[in-house]
Structure formats: C-alpha cells, structure tokens
Protein backbone atom coordinates (compact mmCIF):
# COMPACT_ATOMS: atom_id res chain seq x y z
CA UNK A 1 -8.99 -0.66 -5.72
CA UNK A 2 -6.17 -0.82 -3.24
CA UNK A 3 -8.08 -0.67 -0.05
CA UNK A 4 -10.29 -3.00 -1.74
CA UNK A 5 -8.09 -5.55 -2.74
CA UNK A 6 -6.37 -4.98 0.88
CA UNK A 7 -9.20 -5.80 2.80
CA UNK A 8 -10.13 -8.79 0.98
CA UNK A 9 -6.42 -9.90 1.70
CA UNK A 10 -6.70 -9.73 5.27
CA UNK A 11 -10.46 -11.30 4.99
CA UNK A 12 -8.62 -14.33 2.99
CA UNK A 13 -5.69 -14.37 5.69
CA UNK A 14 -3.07 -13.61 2.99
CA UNK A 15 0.56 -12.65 4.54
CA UNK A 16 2.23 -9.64 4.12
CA UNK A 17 4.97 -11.50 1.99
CA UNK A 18 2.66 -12.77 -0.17
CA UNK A 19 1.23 -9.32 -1.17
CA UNK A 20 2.83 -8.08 -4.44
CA UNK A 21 1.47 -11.20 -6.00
CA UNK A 22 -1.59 -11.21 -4.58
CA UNK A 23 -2.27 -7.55 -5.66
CA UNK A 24 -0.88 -8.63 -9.15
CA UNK A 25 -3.52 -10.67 -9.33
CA UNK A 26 -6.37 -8.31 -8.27
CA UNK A 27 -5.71 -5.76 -10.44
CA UNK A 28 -5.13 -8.39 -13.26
CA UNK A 29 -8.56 -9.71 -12.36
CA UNK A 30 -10.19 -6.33 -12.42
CA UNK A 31 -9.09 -5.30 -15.72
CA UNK A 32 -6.10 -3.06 -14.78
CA UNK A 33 -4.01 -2.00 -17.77
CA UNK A 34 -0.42 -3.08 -17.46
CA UNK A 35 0.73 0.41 -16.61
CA UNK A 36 -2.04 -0.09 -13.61
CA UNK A 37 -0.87 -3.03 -12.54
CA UNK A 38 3.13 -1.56 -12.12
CA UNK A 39 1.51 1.19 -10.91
CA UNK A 40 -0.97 -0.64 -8.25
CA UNK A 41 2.36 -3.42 -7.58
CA UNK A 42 4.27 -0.08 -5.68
CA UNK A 43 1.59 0.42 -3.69
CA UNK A 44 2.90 -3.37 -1.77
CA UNK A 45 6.25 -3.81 -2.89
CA UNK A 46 8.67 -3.19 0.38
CA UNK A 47 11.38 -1.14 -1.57
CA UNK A 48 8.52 1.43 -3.08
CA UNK A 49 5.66 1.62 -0.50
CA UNK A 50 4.27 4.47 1.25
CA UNK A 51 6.12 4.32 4.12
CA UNK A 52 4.96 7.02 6.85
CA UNK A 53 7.79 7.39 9.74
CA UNK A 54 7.34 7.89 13.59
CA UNK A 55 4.32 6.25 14.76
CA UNK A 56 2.81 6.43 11.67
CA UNK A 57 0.94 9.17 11.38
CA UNK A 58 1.86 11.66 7.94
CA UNK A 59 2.50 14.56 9.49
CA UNK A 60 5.70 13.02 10.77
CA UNK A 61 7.06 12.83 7.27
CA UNK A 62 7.74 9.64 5.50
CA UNK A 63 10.59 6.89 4.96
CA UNK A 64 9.41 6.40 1.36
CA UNK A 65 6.59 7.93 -0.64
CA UNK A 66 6.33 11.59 0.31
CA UNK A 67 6.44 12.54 -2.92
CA UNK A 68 4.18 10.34 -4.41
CA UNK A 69 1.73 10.86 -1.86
CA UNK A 70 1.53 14.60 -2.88
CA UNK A 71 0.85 13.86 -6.34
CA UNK A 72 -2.01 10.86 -5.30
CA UNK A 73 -3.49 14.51 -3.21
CA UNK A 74 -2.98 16.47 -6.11
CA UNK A 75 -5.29 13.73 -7.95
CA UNK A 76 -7.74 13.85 -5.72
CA UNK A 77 -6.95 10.62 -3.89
CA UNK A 78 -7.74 10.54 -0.29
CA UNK A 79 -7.22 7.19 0.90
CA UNK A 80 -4.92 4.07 0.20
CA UNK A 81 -2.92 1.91 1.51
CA UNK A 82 0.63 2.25 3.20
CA UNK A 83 3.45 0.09 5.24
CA UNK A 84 3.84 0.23 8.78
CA UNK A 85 6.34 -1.93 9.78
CA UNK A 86 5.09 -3.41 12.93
CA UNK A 87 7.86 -5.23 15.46
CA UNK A 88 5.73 -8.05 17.46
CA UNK A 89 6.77 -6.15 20.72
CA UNK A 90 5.21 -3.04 19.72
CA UNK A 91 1.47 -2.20 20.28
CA UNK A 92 -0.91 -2.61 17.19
CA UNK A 93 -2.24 0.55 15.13
C-alpha cells in the first residue's frame, strides 16, 4: 500500500509536505484500521521515516529506521518507501 499510494502521489503531483495527509487519507480510503493508519503515517512523517544515510543506498546504515527496517525483513517485506533528502544542487536518484 505504501508504494502504491506513493506513486499515485507523484502521478497527482502532490508535494512532499503535503504527504502525511495525503497518506492519511489513502489508507483511510482503503480500509486501514487505525493502528494501520499510525502505522502507514511513519512511513512519511519527517521525524519517523526510513531514512537511509550516504547516498542512499542501505548498506550505508541509516539516519532513522534501521531498526524498523529489520523487523519490516523479518515480516517478509521487501519493498517500501523511504526519505532521501534531496538538496536541489545535488544529482537526482
């Protein structure tokens, strides 16, 4: 649901501010439980993102999530979504 609901975010030009709510409202929309919904609002809110370090790749370690990610592996996740803070002199990803 999270790449989902990213990728329809871009499609509908939503900023990066704008996020938390807009996820909010996905997961509200698709029938996440409340616990979901907290859970699913982490994945965009700045202070408790997945936050890889370096140049963004995870084997450099991680500003914020490390040990979250582990336990999303341990679950059997293997792909969602995490901030890169991009400075508009830097190359894109």
């Amino acid at each position: 649901m999270a790449l989902a609901a990213l990728s329809r975010a871009q499609h509908e030009g939503v900023k990066a501010e704008c996020m938390v709510d807009y996820a909010l409202e996905y997961a509200a929309a698709a029938g996440a439980s409340e616990w979901e919904q907290q859970a699913f609002r982490t994945l965009y809110c700045l202070g408790d993102a997945i936050q890889p370090s370096g140049d963004g790749y995870i084997s450099n370690g991680f500003i914020n999530g490390q040990h979250r990610v582990q336990a999303m592996l341990d679950a059997g996740v293997r792909r969602t979504v995490v901030l890169r803070h991009v400075w508009p002199d830097s190359p894109a990803y």
